[in-house]
C-alpha atoms as a PDB file:
ATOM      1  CA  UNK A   1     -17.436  45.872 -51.453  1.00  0.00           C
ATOM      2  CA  UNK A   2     -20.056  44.829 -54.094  1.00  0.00           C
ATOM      3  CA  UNK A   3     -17.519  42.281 -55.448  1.00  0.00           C
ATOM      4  CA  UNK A   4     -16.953  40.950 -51.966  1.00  0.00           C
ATOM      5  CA  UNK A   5     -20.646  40.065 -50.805  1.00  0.00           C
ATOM      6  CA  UNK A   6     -21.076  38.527 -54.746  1.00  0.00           C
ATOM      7  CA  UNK A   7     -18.107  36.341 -53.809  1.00  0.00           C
ATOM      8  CA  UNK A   8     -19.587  35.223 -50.615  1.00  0.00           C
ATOM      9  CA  UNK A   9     -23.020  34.678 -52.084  1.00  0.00           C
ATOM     10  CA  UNK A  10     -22.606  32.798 -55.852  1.00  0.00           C
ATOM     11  CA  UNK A  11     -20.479  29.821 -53.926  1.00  0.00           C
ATOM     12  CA  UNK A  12     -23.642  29.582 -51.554  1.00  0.00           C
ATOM     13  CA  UNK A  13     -26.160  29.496 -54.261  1.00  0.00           C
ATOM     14  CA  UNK A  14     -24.418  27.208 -56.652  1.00  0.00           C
ATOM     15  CA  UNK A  15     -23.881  24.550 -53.372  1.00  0.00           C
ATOM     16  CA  UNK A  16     -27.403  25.464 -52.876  1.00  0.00           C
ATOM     17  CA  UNK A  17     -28.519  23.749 -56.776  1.00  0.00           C
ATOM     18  CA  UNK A  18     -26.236  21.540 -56.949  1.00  0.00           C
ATOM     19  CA  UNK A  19     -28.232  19.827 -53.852  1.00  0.00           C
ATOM     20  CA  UNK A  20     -31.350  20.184 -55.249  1.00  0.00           C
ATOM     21  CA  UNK A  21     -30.342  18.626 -58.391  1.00  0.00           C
ATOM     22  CA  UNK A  22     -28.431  15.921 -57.297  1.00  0.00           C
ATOM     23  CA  UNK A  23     -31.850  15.024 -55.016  1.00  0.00           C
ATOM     24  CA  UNK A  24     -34.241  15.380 -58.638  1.00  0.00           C
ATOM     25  CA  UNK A  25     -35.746  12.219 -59.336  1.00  0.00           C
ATOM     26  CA  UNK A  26     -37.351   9.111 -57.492  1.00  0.00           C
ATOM     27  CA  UNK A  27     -35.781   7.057 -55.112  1.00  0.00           C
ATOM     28  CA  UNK A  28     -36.661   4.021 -53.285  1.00  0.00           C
ATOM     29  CA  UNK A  29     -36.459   2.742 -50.124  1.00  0.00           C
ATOM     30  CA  UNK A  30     -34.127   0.286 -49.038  1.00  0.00           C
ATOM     31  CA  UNK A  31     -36.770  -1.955 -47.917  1.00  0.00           C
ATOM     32  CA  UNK A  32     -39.129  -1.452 -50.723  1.00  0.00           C
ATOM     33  CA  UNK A  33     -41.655  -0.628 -49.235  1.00  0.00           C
ATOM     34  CA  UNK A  34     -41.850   3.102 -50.063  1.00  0.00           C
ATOM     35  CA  UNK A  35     -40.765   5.433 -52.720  1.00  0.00           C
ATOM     36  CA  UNK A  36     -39.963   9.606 -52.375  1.00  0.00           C
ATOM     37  CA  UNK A  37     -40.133  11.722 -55.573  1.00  0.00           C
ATOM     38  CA  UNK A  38     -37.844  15.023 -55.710  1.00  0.00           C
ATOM     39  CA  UNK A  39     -39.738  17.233 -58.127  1.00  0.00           C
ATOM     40  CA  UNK A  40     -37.950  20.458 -59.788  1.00  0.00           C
ATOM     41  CA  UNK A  41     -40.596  22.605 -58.390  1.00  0.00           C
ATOM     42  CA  UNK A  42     -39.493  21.438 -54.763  1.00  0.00           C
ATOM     43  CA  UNK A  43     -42.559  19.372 -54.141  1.00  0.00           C
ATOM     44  CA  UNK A  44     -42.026  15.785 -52.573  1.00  0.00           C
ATOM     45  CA  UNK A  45     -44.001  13.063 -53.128  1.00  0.00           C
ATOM     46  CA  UNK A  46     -43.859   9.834 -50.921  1.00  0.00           C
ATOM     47  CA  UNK A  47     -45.828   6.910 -52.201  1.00  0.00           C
ATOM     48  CA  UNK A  48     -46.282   3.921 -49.255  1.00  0.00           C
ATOM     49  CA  UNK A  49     -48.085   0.436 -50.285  1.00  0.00           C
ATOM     50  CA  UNK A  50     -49.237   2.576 -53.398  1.00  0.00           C
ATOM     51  CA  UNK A  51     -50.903   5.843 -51.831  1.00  0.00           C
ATOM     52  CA  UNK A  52     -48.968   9.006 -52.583  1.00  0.00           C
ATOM     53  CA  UNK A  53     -48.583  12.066 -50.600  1.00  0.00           C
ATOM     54  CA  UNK A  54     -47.607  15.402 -51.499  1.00  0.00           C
ATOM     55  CA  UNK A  55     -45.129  18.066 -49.550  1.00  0.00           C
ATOM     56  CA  UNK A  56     -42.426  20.149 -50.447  1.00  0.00           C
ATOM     57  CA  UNK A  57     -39.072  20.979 -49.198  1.00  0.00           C
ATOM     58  CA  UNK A  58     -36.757  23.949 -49.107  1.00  0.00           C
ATOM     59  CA  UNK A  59     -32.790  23.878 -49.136  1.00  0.00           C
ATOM     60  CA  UNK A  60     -31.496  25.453 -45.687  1.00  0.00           C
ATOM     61  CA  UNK A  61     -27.851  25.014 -47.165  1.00  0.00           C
ATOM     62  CA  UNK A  62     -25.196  22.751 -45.389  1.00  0.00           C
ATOM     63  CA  UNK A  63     -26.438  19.765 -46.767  1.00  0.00           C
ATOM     64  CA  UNK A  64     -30.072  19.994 -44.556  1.00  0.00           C
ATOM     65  CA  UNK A  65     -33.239  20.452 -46.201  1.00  0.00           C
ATOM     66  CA  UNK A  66     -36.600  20.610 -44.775  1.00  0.00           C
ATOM     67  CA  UNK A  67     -39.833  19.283 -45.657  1.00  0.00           C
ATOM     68  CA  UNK A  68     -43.417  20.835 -45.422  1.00  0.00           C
ATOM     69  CA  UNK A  69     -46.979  18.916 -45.131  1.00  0.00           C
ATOM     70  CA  UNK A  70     -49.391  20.281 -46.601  1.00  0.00           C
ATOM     71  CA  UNK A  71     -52.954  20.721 -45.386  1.00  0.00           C
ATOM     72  CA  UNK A  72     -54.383  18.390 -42.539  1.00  0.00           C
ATOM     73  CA  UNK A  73     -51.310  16.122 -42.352  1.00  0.00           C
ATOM     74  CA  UNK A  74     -48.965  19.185 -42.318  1.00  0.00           C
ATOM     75  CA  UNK A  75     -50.916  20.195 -39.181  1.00  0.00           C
ATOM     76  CA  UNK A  76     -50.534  17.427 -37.556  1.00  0.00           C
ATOM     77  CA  UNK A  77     -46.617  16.714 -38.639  1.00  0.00           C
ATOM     78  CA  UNK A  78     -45.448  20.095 -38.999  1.00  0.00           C
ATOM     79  CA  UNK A  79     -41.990  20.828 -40.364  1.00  0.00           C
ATOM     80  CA  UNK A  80     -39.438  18.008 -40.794  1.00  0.00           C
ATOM     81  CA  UNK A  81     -35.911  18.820 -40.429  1.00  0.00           C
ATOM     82  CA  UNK A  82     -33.601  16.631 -41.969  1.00  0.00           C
ATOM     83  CA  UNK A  83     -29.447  16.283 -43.180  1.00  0.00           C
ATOM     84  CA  UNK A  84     -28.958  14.940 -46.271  1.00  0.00           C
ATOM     85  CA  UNK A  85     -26.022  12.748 -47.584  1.00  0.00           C
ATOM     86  CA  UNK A  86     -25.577  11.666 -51.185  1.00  0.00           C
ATOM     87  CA  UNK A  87     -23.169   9.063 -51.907  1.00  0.00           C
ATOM     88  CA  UNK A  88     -23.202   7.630 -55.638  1.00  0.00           C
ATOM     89  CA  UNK A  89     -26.842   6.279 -56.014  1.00  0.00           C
ATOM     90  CA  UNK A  90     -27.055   5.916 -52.293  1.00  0.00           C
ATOM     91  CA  UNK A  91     -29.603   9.189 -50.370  1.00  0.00           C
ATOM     92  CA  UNK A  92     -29.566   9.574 -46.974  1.00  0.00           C
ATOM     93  CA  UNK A  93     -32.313  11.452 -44.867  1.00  0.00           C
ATOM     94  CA  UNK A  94     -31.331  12.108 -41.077  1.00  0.00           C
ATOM     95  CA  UNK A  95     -33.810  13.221 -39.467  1.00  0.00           C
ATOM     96  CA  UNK A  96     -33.935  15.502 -35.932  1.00  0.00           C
ATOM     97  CA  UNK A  97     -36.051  13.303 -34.394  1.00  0.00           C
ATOM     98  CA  UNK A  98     -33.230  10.525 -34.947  1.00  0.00           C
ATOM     99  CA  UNK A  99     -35.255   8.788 -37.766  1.00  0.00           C
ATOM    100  CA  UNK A 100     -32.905   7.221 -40.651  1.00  0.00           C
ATOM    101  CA  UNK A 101     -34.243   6.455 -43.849  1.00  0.00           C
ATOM    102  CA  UNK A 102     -32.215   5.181 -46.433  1.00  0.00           C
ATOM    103  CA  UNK A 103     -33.097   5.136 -50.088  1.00  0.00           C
ATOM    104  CA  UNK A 104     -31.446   3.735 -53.754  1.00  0.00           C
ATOM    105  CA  UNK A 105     -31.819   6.273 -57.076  1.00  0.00           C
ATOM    106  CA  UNK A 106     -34.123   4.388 -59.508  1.00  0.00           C
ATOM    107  CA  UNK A 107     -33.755   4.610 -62.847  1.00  0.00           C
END
């Protein structure tokens, strides 16, 4: 029985870094106009017309992650649901709230 549940879990968890890792690094917006930073410590860090802010985000599996605001602004956003798709250098964020933001991996 052990065996089984290992079985079901390992596939979970590897899917689980492999998202993470393939979302590590900075990534800019289509637009320009904004960057977003995946950090190995799960933090997030968004930097529009040069001011950065700070969240983090935590895998829910199934390709959906959501991010957490810290402090005032986290009050006032709250969590942020959001699929992600990966396509070469291409990241997709699709948000609940029907929000698409579409980003290019920088080098």
């Amino acid at each position: 029985m052990k065996k089984f549940i290992y079985l079901l879990i390992i596939p979970f968890l590897l899917l689980s870094c492999s998202l993470e890792s393939q979302l590590q690094g900075k990534w800019q917006s289509e637009n320009g106009m904004h960057t977003i930073e995946f950090l190995k410590d799960r933090t997030v860090i968004v930097t529009t017309f040069g001011f950065p802010l700070s969240a983090t985000y935590q895998n829910l599996g199934n390709n959906r992650i959501v991010f957490r605001g810290g402090g005032y602004l986290g009050g006032i956003v709250g969590d942020q649901p959001a699929k992600v798709t990966i396509q070469k250098n291409k990241l997709t964020l699709s948000f609940d709230n029907g929000m698409t933001l579409n980003y290019v991996k920088l080098k």
